[in-house]
Protein backbone atom coordinates (compact mmCIF):
# COMPACT_ATOMS: atom_id res chain seq x y z
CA UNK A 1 -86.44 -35.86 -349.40
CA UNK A 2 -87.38 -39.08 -347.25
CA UNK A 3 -86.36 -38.85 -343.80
CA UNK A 4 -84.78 -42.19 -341.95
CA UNK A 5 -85.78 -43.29 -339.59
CA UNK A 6 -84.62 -42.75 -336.12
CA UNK A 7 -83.32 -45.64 -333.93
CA UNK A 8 -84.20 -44.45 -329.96
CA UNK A 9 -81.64 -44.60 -327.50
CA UNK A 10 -81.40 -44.84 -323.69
CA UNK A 11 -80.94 -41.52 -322.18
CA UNK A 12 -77.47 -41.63 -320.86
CA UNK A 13 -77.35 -38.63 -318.75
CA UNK A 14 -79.39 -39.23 -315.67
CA UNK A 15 -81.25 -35.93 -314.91
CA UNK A 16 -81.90 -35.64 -318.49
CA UNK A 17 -83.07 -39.43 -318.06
CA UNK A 18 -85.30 -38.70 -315.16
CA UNK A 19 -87.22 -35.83 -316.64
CA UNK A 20 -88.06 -37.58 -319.66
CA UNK A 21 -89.31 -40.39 -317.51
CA UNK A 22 -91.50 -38.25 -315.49
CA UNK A 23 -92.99 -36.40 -318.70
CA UNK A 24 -93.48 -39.54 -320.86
CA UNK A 25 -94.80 -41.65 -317.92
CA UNK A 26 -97.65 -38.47 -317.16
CA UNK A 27 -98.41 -38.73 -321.22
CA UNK A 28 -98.53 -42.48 -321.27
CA UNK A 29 -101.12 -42.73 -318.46
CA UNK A 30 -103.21 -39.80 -319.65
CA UNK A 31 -103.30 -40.96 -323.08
CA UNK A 32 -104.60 -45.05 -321.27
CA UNK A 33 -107.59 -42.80 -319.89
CA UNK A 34 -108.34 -41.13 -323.15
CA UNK A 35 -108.52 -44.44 -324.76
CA UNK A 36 -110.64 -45.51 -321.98
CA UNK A 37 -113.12 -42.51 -321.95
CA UNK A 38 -113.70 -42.42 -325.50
CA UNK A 39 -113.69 -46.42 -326.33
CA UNK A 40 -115.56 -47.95 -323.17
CA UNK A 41 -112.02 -50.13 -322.93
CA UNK A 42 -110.40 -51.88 -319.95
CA UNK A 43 -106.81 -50.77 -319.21
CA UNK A 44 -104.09 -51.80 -316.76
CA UNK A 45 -100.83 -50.07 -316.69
CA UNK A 46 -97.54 -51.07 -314.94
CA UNK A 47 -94.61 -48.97 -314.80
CA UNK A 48 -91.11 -49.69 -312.76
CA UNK A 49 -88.93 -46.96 -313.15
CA UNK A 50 -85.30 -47.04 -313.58
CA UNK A 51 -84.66 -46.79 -309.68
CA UNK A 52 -87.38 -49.54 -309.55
CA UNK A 53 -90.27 -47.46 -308.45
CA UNK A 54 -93.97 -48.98 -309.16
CA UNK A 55 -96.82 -46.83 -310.89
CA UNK A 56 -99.54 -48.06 -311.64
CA UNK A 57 -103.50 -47.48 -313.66
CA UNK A 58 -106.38 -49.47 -313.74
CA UNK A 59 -108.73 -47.45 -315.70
CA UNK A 60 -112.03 -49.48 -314.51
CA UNK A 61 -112.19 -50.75 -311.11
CA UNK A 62 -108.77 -51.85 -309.69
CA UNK A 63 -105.55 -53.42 -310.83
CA UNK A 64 -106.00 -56.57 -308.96
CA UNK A 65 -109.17 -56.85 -311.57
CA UNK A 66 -107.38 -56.31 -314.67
CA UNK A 67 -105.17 -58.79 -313.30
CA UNK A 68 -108.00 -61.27 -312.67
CA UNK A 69 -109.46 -60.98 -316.11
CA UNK A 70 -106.24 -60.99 -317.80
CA UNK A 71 -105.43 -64.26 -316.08
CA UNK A 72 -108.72 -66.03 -317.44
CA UNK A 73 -107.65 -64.37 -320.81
CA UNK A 74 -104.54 -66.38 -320.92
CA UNK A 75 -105.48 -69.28 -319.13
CA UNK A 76 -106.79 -71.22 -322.43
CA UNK A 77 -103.14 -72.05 -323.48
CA UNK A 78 -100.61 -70.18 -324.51
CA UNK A 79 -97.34 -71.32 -324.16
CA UNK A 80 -96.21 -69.00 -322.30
CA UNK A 81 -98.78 -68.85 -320.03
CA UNK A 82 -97.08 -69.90 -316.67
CA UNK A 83 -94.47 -67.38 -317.12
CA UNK A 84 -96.47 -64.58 -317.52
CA UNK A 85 -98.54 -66.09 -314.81
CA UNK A 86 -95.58 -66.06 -312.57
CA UNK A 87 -95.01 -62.11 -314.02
CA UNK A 88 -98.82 -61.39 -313.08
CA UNK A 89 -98.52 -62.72 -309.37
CA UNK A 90 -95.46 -60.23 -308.70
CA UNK A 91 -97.75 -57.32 -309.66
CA UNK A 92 -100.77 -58.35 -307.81
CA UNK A 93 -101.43 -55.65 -304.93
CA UNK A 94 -100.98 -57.00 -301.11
CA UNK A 95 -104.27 -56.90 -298.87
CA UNK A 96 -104.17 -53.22 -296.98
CA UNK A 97 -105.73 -53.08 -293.60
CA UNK A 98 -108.69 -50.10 -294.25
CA UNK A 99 -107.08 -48.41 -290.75
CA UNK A 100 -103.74 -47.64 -292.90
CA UNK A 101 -105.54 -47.02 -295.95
CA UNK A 102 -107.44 -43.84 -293.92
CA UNK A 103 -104.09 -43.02 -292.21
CA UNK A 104 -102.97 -42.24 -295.99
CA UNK A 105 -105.99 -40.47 -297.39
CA UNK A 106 -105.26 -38.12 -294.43
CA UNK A 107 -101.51 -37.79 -295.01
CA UNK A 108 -102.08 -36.98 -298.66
CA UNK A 109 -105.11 -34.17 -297.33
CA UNK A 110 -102.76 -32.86 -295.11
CA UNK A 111 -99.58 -32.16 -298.00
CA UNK A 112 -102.34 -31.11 -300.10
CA UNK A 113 -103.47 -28.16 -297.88
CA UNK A 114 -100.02 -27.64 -296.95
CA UNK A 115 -99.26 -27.30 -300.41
CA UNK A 116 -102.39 -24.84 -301.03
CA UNK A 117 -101.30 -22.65 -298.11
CA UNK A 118 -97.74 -22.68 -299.10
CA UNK A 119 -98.37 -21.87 -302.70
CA UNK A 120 -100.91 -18.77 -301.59
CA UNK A 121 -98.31 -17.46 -299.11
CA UNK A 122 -99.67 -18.91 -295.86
CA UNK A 123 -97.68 -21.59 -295.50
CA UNK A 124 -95.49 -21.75 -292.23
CA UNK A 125 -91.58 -22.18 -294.12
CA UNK A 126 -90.85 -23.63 -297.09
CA UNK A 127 -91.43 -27.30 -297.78
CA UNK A 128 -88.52 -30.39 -298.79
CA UNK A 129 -87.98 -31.48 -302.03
CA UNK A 130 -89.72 -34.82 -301.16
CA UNK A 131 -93.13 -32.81 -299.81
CA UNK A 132 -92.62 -30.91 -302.85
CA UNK A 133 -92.63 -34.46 -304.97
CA UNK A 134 -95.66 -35.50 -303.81
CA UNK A 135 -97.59 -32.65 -304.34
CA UNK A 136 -96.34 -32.39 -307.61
CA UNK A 137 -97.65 -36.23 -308.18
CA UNK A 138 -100.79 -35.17 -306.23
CA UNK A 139 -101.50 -32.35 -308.83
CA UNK A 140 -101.06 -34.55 -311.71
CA UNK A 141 -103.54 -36.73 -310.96
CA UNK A 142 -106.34 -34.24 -310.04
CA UNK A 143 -105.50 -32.42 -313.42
CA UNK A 144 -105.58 -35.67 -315.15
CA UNK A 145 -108.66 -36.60 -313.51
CA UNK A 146 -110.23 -33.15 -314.31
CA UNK A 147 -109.33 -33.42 -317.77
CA UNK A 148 -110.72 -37.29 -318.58
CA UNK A 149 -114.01 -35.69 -316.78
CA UNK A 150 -114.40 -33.69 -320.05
CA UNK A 151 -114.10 -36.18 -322.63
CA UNK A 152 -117.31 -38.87 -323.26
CA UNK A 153 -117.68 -41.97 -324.62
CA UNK A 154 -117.95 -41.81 -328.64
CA UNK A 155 -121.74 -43.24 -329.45
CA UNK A 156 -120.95 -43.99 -332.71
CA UNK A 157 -119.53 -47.98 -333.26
CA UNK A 158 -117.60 -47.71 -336.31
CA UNK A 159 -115.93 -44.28 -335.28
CA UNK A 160 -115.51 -45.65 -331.80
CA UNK A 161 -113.58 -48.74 -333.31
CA UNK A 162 -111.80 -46.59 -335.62
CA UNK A 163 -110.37 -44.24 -332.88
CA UNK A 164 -109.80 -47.46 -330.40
CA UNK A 165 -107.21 -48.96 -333.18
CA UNK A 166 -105.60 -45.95 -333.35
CA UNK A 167 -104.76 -44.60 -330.26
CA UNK A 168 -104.14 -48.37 -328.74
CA UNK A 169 -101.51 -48.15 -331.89
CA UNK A 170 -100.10 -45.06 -330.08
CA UNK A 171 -100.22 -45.90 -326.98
CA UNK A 172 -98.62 -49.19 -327.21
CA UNK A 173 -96.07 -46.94 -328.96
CA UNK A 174 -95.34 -44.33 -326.43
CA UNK A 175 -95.00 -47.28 -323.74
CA UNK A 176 -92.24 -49.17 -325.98
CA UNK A 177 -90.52 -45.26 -326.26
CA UNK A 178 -90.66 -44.51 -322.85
CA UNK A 179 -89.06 -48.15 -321.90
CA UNK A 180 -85.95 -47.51 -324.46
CA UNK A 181 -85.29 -44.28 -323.51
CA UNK A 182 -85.32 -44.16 -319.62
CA UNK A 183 -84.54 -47.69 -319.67
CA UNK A 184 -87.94 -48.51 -317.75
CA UNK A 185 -90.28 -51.64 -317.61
CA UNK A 186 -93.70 -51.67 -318.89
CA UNK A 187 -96.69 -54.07 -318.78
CA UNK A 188 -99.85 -52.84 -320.46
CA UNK A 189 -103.04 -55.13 -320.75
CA UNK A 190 -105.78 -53.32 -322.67
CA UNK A 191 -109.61 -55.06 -322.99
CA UNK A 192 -111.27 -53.93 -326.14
CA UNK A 193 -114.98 -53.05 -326.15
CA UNK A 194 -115.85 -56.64 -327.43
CA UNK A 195 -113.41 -58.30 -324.78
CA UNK A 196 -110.29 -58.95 -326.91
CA UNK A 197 -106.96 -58.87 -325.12
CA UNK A 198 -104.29 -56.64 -326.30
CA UNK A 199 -100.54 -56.83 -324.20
CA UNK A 200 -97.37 -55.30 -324.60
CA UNK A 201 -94.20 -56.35 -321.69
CA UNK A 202 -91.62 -54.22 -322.81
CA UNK A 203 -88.73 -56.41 -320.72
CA UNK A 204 -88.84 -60.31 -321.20
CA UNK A 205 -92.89 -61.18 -319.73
């Protein structure tokens, strides 16, 4: 018996909504570093969430970068081009002084040892649900980072090419599913290992 296929659906109910979100927007980015890792690509992810909240991956360097090269990508003529250049400038980081950037490496030390000491039983009372949502985001990172520290770069060129069409297939895939169902918006701009531009803009761009 052939199965049919099955049309996705926003989420309606809203904690059901926001769970998914958080679980499919962890896969999405882990998967972009896999592909990375494995296929020596380039790959910039941007992710607004239904409340309008901005994550973000550059997989090589930083997203201002992707953003630079994907600019001189485009800039031959499509045309589209000044539309999604207009898209691009939106996304393109603001200059941080260094002084605030230390002032939040030490915030995000500090709710990770709280965090340790809390978890272990030494913390001093219990921590708010917004400490409690960083750390959680904190975690995820390390453990993604730990994990892409395992995987290497695959030697061999046509297995390597092989693998990079397939899982930029899926990923592209997993960002147009997680846009439908928690009704998010999605901008992925992936390099290949011979320079070629792939892009997906799952809302209008």
């Amino acid at each position: 018996m052939v199965r049919g296929k099955i049309q996705l659906k926003r989420i309606e109910n809203p904690v059901h909504r926001q769970v998914t979100f958080c679980k499919r927007r962890t896969g999405l980015l882990k998967k972009a570093k896999e592909l990375s890792v494995l296929c020596d690509t380039e790959i910039g992810i941007v992710i607004f969430s239904p409340q309008g909240k901005l994550f973000e991956l550059a997989t090589k360097g930083t997203m201002e970068g992707v953003i630079d090269k994907y600019m001189e990508c485009t800039s031959g003529g499509r045309g589209s081009s000044s539309a999604t250049f207009t898209a691009q400038e939106q996304l393109q980081p603001q200059n941080h002084d260094p002084k605030d950037e230390v002032s939040v490496l030490k915030q995000e030390i500090e709710m990770l040892q709280k965090g340790i000491r809390y978890m272990f039983g030494g913390g001093d009372g219990a921590m708010n649900l917004e400490e409690l949502l960083l750390l959680e985001k904190q975690l995820e990172y390390w453990i993604s980072q730990i994990r892409s520290a395992k995987l290497k770069r695959i030697e061999n060129p046509v297995h390597r090419q092989v693998t990079f069409c397939k899982r930029r297939t899926g990923l592209l895939k997993k960002a147009k599913e997680l846009s439908v169902l928690c009704d998010a918006e999605i901008g992925v701009v992936i390099f290949s290992p011979q320079g070629k531009l792939f892009e997906l803009a799952t809302k209008g761009y």
